[in-house]
Protein backbone atom coordinates (compact mmCIF):
# COMPACT_ATOMS: atom_id res chain seq x y z
CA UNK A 1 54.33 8.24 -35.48
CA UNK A 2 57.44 6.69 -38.00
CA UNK A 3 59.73 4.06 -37.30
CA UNK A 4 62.91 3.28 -37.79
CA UNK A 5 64.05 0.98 -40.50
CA UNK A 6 66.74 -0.71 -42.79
CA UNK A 7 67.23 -0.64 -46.49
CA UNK A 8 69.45 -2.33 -48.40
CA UNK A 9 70.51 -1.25 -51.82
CA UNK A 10 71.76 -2.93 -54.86
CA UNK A 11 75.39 -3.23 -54.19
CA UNK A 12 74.83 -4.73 -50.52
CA UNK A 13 75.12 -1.87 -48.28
CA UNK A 14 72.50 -1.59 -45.27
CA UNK A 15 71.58 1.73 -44.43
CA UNK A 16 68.53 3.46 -41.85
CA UNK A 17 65.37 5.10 -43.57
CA UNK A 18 62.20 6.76 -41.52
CA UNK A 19 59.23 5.29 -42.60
CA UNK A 20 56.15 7.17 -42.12
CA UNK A 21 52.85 5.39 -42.69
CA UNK A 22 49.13 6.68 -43.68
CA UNK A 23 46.16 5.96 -41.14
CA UNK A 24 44.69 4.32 -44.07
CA UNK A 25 45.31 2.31 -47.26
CA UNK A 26 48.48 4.06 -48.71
CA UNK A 27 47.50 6.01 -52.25
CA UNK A 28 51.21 6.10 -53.23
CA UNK A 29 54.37 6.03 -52.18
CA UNK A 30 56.56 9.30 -51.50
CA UNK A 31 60.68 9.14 -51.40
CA UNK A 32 61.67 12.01 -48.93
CA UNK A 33 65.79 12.67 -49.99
CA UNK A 34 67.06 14.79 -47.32
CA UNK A 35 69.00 17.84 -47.11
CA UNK A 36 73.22 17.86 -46.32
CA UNK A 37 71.75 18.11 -42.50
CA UNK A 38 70.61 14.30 -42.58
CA UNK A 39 67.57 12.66 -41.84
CA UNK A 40 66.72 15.34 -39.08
CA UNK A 41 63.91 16.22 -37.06
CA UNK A 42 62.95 18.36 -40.34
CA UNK A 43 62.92 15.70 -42.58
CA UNK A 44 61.38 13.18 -40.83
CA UNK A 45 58.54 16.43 -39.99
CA UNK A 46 58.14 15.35 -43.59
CA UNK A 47 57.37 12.48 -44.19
CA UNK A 48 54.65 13.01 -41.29
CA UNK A 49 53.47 15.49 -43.50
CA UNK A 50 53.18 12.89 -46.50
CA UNK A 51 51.69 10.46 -44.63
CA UNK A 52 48.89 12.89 -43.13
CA UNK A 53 48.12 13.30 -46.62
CA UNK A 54 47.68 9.49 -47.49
CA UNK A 55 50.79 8.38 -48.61
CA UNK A 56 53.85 6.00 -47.21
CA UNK A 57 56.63 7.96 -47.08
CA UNK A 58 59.94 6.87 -46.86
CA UNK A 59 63.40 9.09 -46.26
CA UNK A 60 66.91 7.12 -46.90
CA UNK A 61 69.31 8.20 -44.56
CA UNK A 62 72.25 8.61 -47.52
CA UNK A 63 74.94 9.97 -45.35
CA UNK A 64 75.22 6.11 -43.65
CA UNK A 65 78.05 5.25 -45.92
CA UNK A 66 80.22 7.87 -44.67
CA UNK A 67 78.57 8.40 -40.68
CA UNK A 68 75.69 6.49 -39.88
CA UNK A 69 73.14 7.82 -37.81
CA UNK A 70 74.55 11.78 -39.23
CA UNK A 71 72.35 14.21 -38.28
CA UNK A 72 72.82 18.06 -38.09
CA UNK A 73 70.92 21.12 -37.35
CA UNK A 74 71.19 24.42 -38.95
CA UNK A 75 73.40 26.80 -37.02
CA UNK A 76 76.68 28.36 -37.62
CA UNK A 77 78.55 25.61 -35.80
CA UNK A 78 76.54 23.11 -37.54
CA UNK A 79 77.34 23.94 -41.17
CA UNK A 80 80.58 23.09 -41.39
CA UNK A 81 80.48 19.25 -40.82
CA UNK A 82 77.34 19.25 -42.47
CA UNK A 83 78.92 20.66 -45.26
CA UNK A 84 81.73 17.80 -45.60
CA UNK A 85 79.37 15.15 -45.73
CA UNK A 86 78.76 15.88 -48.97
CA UNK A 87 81.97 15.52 -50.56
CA UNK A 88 81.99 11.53 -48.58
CA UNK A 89 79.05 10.59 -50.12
CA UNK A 90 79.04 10.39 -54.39
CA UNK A 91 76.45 10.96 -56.16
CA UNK A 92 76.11 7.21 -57.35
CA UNK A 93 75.88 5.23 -53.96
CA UNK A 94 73.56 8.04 -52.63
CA UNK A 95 70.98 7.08 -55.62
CA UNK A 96 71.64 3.63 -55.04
CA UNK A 97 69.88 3.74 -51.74
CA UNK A 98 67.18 6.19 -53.36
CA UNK A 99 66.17 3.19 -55.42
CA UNK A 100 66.34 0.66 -52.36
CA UNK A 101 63.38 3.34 -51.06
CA UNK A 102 61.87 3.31 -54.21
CA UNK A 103 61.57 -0.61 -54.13
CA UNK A 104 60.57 0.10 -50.64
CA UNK A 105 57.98 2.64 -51.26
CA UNK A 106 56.25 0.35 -54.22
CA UNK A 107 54.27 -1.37 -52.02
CA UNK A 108 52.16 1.10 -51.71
CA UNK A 109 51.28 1.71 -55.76
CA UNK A 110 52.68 4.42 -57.72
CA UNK A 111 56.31 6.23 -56.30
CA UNK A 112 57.24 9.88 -56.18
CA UNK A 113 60.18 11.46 -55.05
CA UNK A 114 61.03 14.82 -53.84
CA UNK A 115 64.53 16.52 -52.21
CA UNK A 116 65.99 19.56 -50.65
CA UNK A 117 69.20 21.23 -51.70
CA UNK A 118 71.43 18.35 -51.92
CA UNK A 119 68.15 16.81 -52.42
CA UNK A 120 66.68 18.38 -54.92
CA UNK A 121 69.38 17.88 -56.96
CA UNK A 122 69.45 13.85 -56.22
CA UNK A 123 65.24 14.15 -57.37
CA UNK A 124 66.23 15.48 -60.25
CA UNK A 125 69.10 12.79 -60.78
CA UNK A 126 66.45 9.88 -59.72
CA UNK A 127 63.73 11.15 -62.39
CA UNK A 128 66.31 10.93 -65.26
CA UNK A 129 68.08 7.72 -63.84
CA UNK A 130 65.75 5.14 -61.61
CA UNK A 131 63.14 2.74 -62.85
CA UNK A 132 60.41 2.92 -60.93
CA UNK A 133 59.04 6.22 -60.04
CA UNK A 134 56.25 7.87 -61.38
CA UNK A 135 56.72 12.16 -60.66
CA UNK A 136 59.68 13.99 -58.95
CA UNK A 137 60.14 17.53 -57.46
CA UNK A 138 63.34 19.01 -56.34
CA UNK A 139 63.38 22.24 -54.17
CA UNK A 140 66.50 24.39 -54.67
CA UNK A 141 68.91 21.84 -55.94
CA UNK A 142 71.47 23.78 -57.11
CA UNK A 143 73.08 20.77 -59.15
CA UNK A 144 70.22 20.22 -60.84
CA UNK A 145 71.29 23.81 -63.22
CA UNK A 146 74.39 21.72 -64.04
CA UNK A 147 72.48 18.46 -65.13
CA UNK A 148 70.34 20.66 -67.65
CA UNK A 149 70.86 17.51 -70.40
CA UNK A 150 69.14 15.35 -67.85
CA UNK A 151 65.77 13.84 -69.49
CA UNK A 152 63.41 12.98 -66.62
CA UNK A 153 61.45 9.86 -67.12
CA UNK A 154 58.67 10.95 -65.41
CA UNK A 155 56.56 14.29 -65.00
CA UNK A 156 58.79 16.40 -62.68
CA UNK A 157 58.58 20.15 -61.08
CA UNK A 158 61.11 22.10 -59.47
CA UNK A 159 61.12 25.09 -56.83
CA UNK A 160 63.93 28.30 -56.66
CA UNK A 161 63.50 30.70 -54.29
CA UNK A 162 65.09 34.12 -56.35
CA UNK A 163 66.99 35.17 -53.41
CA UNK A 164 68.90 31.94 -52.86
CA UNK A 165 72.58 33.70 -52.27
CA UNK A 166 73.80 29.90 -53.37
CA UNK A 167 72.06 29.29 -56.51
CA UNK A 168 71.78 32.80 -58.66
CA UNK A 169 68.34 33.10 -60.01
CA UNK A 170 69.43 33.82 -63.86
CA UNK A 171 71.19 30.63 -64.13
CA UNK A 172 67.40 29.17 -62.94
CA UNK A 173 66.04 31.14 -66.03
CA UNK A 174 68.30 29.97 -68.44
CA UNK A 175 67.30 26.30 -66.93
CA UNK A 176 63.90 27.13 -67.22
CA UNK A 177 64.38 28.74 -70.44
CA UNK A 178 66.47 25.53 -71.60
CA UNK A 179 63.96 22.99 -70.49
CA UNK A 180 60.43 24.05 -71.36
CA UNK A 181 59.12 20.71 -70.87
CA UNK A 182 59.68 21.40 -66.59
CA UNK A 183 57.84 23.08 -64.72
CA UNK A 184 60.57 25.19 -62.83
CA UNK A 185 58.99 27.69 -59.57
CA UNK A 186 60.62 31.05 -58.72
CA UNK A 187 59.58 32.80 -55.31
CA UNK A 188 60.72 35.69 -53.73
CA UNK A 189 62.53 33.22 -50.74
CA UNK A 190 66.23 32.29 -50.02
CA UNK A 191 67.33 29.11 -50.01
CA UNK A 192 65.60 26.74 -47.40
CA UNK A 193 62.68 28.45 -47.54
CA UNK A 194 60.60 25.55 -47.23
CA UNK A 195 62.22 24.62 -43.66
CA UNK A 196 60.32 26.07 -40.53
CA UNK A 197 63.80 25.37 -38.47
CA UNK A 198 65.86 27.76 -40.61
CA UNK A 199 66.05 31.55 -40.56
CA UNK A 200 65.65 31.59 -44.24
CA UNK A 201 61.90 30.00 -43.63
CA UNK A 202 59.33 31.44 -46.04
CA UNK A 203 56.08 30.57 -44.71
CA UNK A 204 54.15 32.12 -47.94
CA UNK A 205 56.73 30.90 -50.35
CA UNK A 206 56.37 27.37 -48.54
CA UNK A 207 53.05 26.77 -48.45
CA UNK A 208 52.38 27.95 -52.15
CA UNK A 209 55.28 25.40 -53.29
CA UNK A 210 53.42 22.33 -51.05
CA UNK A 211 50.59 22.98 -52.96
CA UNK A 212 51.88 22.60 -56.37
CA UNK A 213 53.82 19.73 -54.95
CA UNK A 214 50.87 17.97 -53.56
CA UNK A 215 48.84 18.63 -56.96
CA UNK A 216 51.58 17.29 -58.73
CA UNK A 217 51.81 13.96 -56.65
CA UNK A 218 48.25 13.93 -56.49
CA UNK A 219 48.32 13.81 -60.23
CA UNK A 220 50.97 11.71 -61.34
CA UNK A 221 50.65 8.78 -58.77
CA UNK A 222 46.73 8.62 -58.50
């Protein structure tokens, strides 16, 4: 089981992270950057996951500057306040208490990072802008195809599903076509696919991108 924390970034502010830990000596550390929904019963799913696999995973709960304790599930009535939360929270605060989770996270060795939607697109930010972590993923970040001139510091994949009716698939070719140097993951999925709670859920697309994800951690933060 996690706990309940606090983190407290650069600039002061104090803000709630799940912290899941490894039955054993930690072989990494693992940022989990949540979706617009919050730090939900999905995300903190998680970071379970992560930790079942031998890391201490940590997941920032970003949306505290604007509504602490936010959390949202997916339906129709959910969307729209989940929605708004972005536009409260900037992109520069939010990675401000990434890298309080980073700092976090280092005790346990070597630091990855990996997001959803907004997420994804806040991993691919991190990569290109933190100190401190050694491999990112991002799955369908759809900022991330507007950040193409973004150089990651460290080894990072990303994951597209092809029938993501928010992010069109040939803007993620030309991004894969731009950036060579990524790894970048198409699947025949719609956005989410990677969350069993959603109606989008891809079980086949999911469990193909957790293994490349897990390889790629296993990798890079050994």
């Amino acid at each position: 089981m996690g706990e309940d924390i606090r983190l407290t970034a650069s600039d002061g502010f104090v803000c709630d992270a799940y912290v899941a830990r490894p039955a054993g000596v930690p072989k990494g550390g693992i940022v989990v950057v949540q979706e617009i929904f919050g730090v939900n019963a999905h995300i903190r799913s998680l970071a379970d996951r992560y930790a079942a696999e031998g890391y201490l995973a940590v997941a920032p709960a970003l949306f505290d500057r604007a509504e602490p304790g936010f959390q949202s599930g997916y339906s129709p009535e959910d969307m729209p306040r989940a929605y708004a939360m972005i536009a409260k929270v900037a992109s520069g605060p939010a990675l401000s208490d990434i890298a309080a989770a980073v700092e976090f996270a280092a005790e346990a060795g070597k630091v990855g990072v990996v997001g959803f939607c907004w997420g994804g697109t806040l991993a691919w930010s991190a990569a290109a802008q933190l100190p401190g972590l050694s491999a990112a993923v991002g799955y369908y970040g759809g900022g991330v195809l507007g950040l193409t001139d973004l150089q990651p510091k460290c080894p990072t994949m990303l994951h597209f599903g092809a029938q993501d009716g928010h992010i069109p698939v040939d803007k993620v070719r030309e991004f894969a076509a731009a950036r060579p140097d990524v790894p970048v993951y198409i699947y025949d999925a719609d956005h989410g696919f990677n969350c069993d709670a959603r109606a989008s859920y891809n079980a086949e697309a999911a469990k193909l991108a957790q293994e490349r994800t897990s390889a790629h951690f296993a990798k890079y933060l050994a």
